[in-house]
Protein backbone atom coordinates (compact mmCIF):
# COMPACT_ATOMS: atom_id res chain seq x y z
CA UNK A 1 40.26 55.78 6.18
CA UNK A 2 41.55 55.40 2.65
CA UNK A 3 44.54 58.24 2.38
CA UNK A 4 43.04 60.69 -0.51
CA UNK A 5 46.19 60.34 -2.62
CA UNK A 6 45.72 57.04 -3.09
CA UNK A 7 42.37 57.03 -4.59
CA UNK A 8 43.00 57.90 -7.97
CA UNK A 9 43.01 54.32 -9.90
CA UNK A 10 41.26 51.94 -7.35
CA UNK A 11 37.75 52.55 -8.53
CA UNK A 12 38.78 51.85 -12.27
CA UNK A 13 40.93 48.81 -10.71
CA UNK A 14 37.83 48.03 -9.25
CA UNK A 15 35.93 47.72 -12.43
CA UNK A 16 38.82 45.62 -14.17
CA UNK A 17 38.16 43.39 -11.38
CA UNK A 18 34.91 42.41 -11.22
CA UNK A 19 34.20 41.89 -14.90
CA UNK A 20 35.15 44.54 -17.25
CA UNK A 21 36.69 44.30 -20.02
CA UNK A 22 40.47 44.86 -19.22
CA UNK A 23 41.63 44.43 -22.77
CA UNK A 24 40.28 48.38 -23.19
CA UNK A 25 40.81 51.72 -22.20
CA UNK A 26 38.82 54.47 -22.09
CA UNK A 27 40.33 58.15 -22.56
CA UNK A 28 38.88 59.10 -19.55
CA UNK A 29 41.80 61.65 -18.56
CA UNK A 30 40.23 62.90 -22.30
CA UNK A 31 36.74 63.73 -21.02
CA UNK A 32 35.45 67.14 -19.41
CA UNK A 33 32.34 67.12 -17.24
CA UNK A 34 31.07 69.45 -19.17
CA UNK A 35 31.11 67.64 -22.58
CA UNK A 36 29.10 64.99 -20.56
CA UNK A 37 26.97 67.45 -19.20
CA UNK A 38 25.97 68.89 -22.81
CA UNK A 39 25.90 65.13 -24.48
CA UNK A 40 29.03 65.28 -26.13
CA UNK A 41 30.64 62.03 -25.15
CA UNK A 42 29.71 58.66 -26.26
CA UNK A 43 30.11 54.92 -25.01
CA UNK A 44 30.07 52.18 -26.64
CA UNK A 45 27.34 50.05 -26.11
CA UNK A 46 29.91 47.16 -24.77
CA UNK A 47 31.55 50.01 -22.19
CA UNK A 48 28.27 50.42 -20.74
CA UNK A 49 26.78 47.21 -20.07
CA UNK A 50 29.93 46.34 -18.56
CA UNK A 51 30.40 49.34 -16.38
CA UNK A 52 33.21 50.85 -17.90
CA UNK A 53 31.26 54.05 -18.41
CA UNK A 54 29.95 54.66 -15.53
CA UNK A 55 33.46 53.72 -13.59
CA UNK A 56 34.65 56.91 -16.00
CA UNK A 57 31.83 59.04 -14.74
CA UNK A 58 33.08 58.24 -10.99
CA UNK A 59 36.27 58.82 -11.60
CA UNK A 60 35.41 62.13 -13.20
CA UNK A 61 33.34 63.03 -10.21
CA UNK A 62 36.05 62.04 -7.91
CA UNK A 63 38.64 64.05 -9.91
CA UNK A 64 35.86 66.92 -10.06
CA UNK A 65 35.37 67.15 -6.43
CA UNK A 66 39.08 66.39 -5.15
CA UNK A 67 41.24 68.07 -7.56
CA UNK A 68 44.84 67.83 -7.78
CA UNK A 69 45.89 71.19 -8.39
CA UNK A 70 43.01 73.55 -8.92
CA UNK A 71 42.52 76.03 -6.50
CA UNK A 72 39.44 77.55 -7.71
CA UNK A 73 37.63 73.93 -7.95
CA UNK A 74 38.86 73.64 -4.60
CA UNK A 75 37.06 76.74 -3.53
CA UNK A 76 33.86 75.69 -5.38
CA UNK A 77 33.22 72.48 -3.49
CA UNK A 78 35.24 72.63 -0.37
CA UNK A 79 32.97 74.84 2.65
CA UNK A 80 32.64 74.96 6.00
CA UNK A 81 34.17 73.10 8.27
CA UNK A 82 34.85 70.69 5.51
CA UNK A 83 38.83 70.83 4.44
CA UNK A 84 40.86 67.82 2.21
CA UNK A 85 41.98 65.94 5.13
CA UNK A 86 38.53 65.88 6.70
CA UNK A 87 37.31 64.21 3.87
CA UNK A 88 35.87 60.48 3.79
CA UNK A 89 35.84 58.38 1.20
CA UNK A 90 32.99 56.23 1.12
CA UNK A 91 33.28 52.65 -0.82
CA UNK A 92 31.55 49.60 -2.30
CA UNK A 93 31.11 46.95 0.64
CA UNK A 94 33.31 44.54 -1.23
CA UNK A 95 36.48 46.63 -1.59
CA UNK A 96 36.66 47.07 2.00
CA UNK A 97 38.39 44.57 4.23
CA UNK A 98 37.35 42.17 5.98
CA UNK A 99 38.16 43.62 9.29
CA UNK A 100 36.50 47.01 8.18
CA UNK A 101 33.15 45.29 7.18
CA UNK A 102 33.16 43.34 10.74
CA UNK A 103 33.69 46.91 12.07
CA UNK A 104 30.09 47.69 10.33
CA UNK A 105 28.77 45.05 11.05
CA UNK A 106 29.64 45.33 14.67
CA UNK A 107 28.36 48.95 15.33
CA UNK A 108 25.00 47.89 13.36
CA UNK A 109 24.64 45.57 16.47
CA UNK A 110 25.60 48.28 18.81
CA UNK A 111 23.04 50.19 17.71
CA UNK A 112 20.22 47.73 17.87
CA UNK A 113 21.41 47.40 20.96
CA UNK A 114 21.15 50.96 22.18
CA UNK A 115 17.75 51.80 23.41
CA UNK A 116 15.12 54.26 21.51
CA UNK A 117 15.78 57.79 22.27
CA UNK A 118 11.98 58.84 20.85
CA UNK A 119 9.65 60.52 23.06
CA UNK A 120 8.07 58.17 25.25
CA UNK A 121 4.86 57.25 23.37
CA UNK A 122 5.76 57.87 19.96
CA UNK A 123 6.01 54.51 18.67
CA UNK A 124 6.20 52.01 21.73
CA UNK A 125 7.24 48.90 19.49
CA UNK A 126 10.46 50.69 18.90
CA UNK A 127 12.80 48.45 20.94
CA UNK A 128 16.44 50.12 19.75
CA UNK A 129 18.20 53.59 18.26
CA UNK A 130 17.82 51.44 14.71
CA UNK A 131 14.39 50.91 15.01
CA UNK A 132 14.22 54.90 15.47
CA UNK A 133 15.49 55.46 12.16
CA UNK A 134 12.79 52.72 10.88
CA UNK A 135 9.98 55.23 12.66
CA UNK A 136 11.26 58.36 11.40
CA UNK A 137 11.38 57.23 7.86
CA UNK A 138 7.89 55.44 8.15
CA UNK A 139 6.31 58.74 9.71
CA UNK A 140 7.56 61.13 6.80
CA UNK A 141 7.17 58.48 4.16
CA UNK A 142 4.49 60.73 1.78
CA UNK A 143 7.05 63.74 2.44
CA UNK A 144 10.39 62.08 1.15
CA UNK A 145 9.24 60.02 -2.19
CA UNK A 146 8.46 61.57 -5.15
CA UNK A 147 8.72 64.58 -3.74
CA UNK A 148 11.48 67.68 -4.52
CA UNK A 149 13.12 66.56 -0.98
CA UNK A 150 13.68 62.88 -2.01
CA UNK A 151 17.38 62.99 -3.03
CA UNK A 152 18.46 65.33 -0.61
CA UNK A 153 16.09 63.79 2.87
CA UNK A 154 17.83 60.47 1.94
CA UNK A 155 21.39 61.85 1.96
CA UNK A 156 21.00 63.42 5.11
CA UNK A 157 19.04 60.38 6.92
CA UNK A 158 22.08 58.24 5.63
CA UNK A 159 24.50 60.92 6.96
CA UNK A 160 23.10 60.57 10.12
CA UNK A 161 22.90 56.93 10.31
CA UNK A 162 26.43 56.97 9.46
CA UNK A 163 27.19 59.17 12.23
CA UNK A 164 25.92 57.39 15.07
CA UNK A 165 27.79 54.21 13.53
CA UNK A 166 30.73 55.60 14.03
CA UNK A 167 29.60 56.91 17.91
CA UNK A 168 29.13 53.21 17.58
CA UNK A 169 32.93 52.46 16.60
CA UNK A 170 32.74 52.03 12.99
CA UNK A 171 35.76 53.44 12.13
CA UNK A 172 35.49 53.92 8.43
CA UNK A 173 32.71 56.04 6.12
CA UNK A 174 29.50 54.47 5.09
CA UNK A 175 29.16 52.01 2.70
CA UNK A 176 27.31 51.44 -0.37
CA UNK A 177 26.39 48.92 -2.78
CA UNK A 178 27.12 49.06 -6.58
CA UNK A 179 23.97 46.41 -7.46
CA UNK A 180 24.67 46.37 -11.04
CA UNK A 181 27.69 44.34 -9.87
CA UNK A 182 25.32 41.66 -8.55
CA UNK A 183 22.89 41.42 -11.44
CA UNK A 184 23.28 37.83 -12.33
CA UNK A 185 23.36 36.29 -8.90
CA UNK A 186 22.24 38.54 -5.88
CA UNK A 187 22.25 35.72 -3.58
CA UNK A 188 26.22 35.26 -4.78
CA UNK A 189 26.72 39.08 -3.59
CA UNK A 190 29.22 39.72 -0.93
CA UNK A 191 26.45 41.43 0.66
CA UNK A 192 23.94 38.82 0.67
CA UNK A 193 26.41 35.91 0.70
CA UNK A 194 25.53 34.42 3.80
CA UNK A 195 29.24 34.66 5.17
CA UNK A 196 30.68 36.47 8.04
CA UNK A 197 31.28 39.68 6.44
CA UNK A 198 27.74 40.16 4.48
CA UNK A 199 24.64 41.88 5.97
CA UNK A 200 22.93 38.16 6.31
CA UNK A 201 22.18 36.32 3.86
CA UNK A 202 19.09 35.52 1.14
CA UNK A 203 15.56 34.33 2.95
CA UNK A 204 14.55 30.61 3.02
CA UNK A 205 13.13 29.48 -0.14
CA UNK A 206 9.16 29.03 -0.37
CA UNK A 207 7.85 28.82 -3.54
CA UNK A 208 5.50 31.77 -4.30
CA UNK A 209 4.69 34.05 -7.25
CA UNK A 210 5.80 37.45 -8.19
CA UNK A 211 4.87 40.33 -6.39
CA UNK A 212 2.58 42.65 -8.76
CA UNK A 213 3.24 45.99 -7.67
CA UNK A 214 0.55 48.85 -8.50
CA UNK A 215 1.79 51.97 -10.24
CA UNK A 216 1.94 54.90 -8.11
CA UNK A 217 -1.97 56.30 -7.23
CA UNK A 218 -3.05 55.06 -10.37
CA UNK A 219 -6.85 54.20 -10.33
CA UNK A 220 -7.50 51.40 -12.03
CA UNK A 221 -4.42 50.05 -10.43
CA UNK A 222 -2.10 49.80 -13.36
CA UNK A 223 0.13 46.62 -12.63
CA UNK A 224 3.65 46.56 -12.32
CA UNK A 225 4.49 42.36 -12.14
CA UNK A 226 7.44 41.19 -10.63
CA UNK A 227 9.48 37.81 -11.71
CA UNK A 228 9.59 35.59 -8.40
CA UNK A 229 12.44 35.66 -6.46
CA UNK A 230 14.66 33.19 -5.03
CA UNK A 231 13.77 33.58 -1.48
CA UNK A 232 11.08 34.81 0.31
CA UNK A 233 11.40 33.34 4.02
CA UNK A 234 13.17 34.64 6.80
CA UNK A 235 17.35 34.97 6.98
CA UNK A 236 18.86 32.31 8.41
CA UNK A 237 22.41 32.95 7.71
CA UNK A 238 25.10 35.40 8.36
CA UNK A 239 25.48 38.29 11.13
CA UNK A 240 21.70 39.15 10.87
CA UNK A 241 20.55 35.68 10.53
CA UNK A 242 18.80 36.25 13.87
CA UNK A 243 17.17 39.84 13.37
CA UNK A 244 14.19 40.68 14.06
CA UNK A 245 12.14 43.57 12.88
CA UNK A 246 9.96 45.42 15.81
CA UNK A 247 8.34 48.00 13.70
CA UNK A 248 5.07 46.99 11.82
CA UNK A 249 4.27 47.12 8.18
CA UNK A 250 2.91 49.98 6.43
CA UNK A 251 2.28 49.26 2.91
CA UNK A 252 4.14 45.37 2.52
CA UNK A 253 3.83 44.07 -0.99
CA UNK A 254 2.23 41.00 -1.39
CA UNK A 255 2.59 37.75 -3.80
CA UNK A 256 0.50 37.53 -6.99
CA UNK A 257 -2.22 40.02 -6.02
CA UNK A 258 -2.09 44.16 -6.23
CA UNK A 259 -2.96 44.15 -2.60
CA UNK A 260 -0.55 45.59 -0.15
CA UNK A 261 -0.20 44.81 3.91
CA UNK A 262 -0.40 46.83 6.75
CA UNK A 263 -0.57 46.34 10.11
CA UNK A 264 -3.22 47.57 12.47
CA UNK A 265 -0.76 49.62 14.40
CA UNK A 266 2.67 49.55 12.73
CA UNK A 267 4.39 51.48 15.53
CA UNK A 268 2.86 49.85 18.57
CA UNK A 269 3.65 47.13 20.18
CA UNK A 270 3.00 43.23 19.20
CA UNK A 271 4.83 43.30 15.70
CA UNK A 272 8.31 41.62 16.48
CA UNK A 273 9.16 38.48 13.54
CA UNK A 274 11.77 37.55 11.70
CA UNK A 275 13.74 39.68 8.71
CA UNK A 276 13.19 38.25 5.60
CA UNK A 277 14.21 38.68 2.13
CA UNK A 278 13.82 37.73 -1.22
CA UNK A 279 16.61 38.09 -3.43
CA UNK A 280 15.63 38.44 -7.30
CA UNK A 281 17.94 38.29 -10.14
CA UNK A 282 15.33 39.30 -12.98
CA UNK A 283 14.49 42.67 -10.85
CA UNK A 284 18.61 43.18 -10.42
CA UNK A 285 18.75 42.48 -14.19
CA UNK A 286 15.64 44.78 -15.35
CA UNK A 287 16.16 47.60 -13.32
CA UNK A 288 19.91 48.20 -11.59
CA UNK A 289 21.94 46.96 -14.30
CA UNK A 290 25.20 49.43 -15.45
CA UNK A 291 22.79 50.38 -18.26
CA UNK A 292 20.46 51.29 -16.21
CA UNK A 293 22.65 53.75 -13.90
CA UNK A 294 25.15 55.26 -16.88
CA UNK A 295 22.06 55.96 -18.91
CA UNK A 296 20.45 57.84 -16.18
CA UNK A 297 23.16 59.87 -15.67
CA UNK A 298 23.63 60.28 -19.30
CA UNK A 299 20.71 61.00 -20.70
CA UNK A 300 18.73 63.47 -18.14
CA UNK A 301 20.11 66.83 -18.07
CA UNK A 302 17.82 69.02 -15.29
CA UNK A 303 17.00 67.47 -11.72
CA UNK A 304 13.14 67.17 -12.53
CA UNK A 305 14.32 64.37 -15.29
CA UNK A 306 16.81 62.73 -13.23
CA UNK A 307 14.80 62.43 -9.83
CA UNK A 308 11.83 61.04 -12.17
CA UNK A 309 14.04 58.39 -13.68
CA UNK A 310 15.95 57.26 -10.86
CA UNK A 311 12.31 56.58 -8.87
CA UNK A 312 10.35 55.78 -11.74
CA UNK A 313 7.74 58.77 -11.58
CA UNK A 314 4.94 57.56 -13.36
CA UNK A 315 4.08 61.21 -14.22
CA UNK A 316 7.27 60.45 -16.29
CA UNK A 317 7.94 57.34 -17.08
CA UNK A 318 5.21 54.51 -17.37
CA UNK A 319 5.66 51.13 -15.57
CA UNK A 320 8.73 51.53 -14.05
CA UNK A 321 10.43 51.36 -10.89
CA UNK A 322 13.92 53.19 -11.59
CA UNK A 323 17.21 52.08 -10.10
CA UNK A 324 15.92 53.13 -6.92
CA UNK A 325 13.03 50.90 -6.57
CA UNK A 326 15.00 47.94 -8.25
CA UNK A 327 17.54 47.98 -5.88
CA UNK A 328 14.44 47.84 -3.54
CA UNK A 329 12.75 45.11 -4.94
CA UNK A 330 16.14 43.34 -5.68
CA UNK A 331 16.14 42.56 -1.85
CA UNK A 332 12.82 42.24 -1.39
CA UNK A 333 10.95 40.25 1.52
CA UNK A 334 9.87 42.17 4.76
CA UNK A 335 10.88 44.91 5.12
CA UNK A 336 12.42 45.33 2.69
CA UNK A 337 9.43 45.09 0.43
CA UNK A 338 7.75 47.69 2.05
CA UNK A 339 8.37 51.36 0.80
CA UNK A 340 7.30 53.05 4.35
CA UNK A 341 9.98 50.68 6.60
CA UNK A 342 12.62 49.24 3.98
CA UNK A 343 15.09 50.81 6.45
CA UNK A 344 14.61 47.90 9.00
CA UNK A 345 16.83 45.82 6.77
CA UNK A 346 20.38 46.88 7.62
CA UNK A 347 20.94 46.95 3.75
CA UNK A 348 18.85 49.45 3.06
CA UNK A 349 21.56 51.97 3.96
CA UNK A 350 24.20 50.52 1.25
CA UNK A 351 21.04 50.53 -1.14
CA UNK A 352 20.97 54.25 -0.58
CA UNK A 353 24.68 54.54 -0.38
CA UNK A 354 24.51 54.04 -4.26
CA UNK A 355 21.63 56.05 -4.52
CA UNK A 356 23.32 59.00 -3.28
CA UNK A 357 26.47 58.01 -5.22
CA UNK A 358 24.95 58.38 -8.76
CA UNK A 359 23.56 61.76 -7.54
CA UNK A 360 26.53 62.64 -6.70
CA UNK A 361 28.38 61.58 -10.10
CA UNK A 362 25.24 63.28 -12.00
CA UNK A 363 25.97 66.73 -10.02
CA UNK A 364 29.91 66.65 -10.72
CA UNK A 365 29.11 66.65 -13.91
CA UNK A 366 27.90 70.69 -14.14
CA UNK A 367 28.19 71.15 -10.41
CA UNK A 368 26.75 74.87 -10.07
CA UNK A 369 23.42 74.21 -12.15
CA UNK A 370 23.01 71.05 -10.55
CA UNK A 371 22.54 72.57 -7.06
CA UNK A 372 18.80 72.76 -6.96
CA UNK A 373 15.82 70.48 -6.35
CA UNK A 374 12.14 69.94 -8.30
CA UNK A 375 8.80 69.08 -7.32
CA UNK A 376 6.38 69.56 -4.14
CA UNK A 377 6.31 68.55 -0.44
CA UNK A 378 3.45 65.37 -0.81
CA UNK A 379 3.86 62.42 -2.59
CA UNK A 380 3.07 62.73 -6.35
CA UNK A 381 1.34 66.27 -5.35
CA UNK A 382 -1.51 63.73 -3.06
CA UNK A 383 -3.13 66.91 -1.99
CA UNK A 384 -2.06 70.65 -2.30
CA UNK A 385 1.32 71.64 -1.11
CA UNK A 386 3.87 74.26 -2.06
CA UNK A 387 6.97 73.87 -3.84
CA UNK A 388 10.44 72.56 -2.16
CA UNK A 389 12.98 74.78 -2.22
CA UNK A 390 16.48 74.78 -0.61
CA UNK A 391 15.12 76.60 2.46
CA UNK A 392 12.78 74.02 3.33
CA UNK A 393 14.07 72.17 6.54
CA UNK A 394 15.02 68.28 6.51
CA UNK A 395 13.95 67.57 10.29
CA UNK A 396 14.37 63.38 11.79
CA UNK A 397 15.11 64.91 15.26
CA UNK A 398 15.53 63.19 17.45
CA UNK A 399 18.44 61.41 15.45
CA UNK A 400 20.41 64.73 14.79
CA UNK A 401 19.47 68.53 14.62
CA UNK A 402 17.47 69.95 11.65
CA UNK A 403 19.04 71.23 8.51
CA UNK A 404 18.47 72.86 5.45
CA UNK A 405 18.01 71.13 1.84
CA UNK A 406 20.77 73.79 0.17
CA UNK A 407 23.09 72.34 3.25
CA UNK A 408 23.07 68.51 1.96
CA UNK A 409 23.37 69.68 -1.56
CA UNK A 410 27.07 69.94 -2.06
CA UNK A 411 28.84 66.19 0.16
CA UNK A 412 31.84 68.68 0.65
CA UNK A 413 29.80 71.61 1.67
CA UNK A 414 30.99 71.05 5.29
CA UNK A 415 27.78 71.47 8.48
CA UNK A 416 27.17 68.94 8.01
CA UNK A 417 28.60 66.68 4.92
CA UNK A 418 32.14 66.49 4.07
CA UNK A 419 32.85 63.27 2.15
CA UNK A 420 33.23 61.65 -1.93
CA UNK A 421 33.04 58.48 -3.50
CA UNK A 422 35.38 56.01 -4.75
C-alpha cells in the first residue's frame, strides 16, 4: 500500500504524464469544494479535454477526505472502524507496478479457481466464486440500474469483490480504470494491451457492423447506433487469453439489428465459450472522454442529475449512454456487451472502479448534502415500487453479509468501507 503522505502530487504527476499539458498550472491549492459545488470555478476548455480539470477535482477530493491538519474534516469523514492508517488508496491500473498488477491478476485466477459457494441449485452453470459474482449481479439486474440503489449497490459489490481478492493474496486496493486516458486507442491501453500485466487483450478481428442499441423501454425502439469496433472475436492474448465465461447471456447486444440475445437458461448448465471483446475507439471518444467525466461532475448539482447523466437516463437525457455505459460499450463483445453479466469480464471491476471514483470526487465536493440517493427500487420505475432510501438493504449474500445504502455512502465511513482515490 501507497504510504498516505506520499499521495499528495502523484495523481497530478500522473496527469503530466500521460498527456497533459505540463507547460500549465492550475491554482488548484486556490479552489474550495464549495466554489465548485455552487459553479464558481471555471476551466478552460483546453484544461478539460486534456484532463487537467478533472485531475484538480481528484486532488481536491483527496485533500477533502484526507486532510492534513483539520480535525473537524477528520471527524466528518473518518467513522467506524475506519482510522488514517487503515486507509487504502485505490489507483489507476497503470500507475501500479508491475509486480502489483501480476498480484491482481494472480488472485483473479485464484478466484476462478475457487469453487461456487451458492446454494446448490441456484445457478448450476456457475463453475467458480467469480462466476458467483456474475449470478448475483445478473439476478438483481432490474434492481441496481437506473434505480436510486445504482451508485451505491455497485460500490459495495466492488467492495466485496475486492475483499475476497485480497483473501485471494492481492495485496494492494482495487483498481480502476481512468478510460478517458485510452480514448484514442483502447486496444493500446495497458489494460487491454495484450501483455503480461493487462486483463487480456482486444478480441480477434471479424468484420461486422455496429451494434444499435435500443433506448431504455422505449416503444418504438428508439435507436442508439454504435460505430464498429475493432474486435469482436474471442481474446487470444494476455493472462485471460484463455477465459471462458460459464454463465449465459441475458440481454447480449447484437450487430446491426435492435435485437438483443439471451439464452434459454442463462444460469444453467451448457453455456461455457470463449470471452470476447470488442474494443471501440469512437464509443471511448463519444462517451468517456475527460469532457465527458469533468462536465458531469461540473455541471449536475443534486444526485437525481448526476445518477441520470452518468447512466444516460433517458427520462433525462435522450440518446445517450453516459460514461457508465461508454465505458461499457468501450469493451464491448460478450460479456461485456451484455448489461445483466458484464461482470464476467474481469475488467468490468476497473470499469466500475472509475465509476465509483467520479462519485466519489462529485460527493467531496459538498460532502454532507451529497449523502443521499434518488429514484425507485425497479428499473426506470418498470412496475410500481417505493422509493430507495438509505435504509433499504444492499443484500449479494452469499458473497458478504447485508448492509445498508447510508453504510456505503461515505468510502471512509468504516463497516464496511474505509478507502480514497488517487
Amino acid at each position: 500500500m501507497v504510504a498516505i503522505k506520499q499521495l499528495g502530487g502523484l495523481l497530478w504527476a500522473l496527469s503530466l504524464a500521460t498527456g497533459s499539458s505540463a507547460g500549465r498550472t492550475l491554482k488548484r491549492d486556490e479552489i474550495t469544494p464549495e466554489e465548485v459545488a455552487q459553479g464558481d470555478v471555471e476551466f478552460t476548455h483546453e484544461e478539460i479535454v486534456q484532463g487537467d480539470a478533472l485531475a484538480a477535482l481528484a486532488q481536491l477530493a483527496y485533500n477533502e477526505t484526507i486532510p492534513a491538519s483539520s480535525a473537524k474534516m477528520r471527524r466528518r469523514n473518518f467513522g467506524g472502524s475506519c482510522t488514517l492508517s487503515k486507509v487504502k488508496v485505490r489507483q489507476e491500473w497503470r500507475t501500479l507496478s508491475a509486480a502489483k498488477r501480476k498480484n491482481y491478476i494472480d488472485a483473479v485466477k485464484c478466484m476462478r479457481n475457487k469453487p461456487s459457494i451458492l446454494p446448490a441449485g441456484v445457478a448450476p452453470g456457475s463453475k467458480s466464486l467469480f462466476d458467483d459474482f456474475i449470478v448475483i449481479h445478473y439476478q438483481q439486474t432490474i434492481f441496481i440500474h437506473l434505480t436510486g440503489s445504482f451508485l451505491a449497490w455497485h460500490r459495495y459489490f466492488t467492495h466485496v469483490y475486492e475483499q475476497h481478492l485480497q483473501a485471494c493474496g492481492y495485496t494492494g486496493a482495487a483498481p480502476y480504470w481512468e478510460w478517458s486516458l485510452d480514448v484514442n486507442n483502447p486496444a493500446a491501453s495497458p489494460v487491454f494491451d495484450g501483455s503480461a500485466t493487462s486483463l487480456g487483450g482486444n478480441g480477434q478481428y471479424f468484420p461486422h457492423e455496429g451494434l444499435i442499441l435500443a433506448e431504455a423501454l422505449s416503444n418504438p425502439p428508439v435507436p442508439i447506433p454504435l460505430p464498429a469496433g475493432s474486435g469482436g472475436g474471442c481474446v487470444t492474448t494476455g493472462p485471460f487469453g484463455a477465459l471462458q465465461v460459464n454463465i449465459g447471456a441475458g440481454g447480449l447486444a447484437q450487430y446491426g439489428t435492435l435485437e438483443t440475445y439471451a439464452a434459454p437458461d442463462p444460469l444453467g448448465e451448457g453455456n461455457t465459450r470463449c470471452l470476447k471483446r470488442d474494443l471501440n475507439a469512437g464509443v471511448a471518444k463519444k462517451y468517456t472522454s475527460f469532457l465527458n467525466s469533468t462536465s458531469l461532475i461540473l455541471n449536475n448539482n443534486n444526485i437525481e442529475m448526476f445518477q441520470a447523466v452518468l447512466q444516460g437516463d433517458p427520462r433525462y437525457v435522450r440518446r445517450e449512454l453516459g460514461v457508465h455505459g461508454g465505458g461499457h460499450f468501450t469493451m464491448g463483445g460478450d460479456p461485456g456487451g451484455d448489461p445483466f453479466i458484464s461482470p464476467g469480464d474481469p475488467a468490468f471491476y476497473l470499469h466500475h472502479g472509475q465509476v465509483d471514483r467520479l462519485w466519489w470526487i462529485w460527493q467531496a465536493m459538498d460532502f454532507p448534502n451529497r449523502q443521499n440517493v434518488h429514484g425507485s427500487n425497479v428499473f426506470m420505475d418498470l412496475f410500481p415500487s417505493a422509493n430507495t432510501t438509505l435504509d433499504d438493504i444492499i443484500d449479494i449474500s452469499p458473497l458478504a453479509p447485508p448492509v445498508k445504502i447510508r453504510d456505503v455512502m461515505n468510502t471512509l465511513g468504516g463497516s464496511p468501507l474505509c478507502y480514497v482515490y488517487l
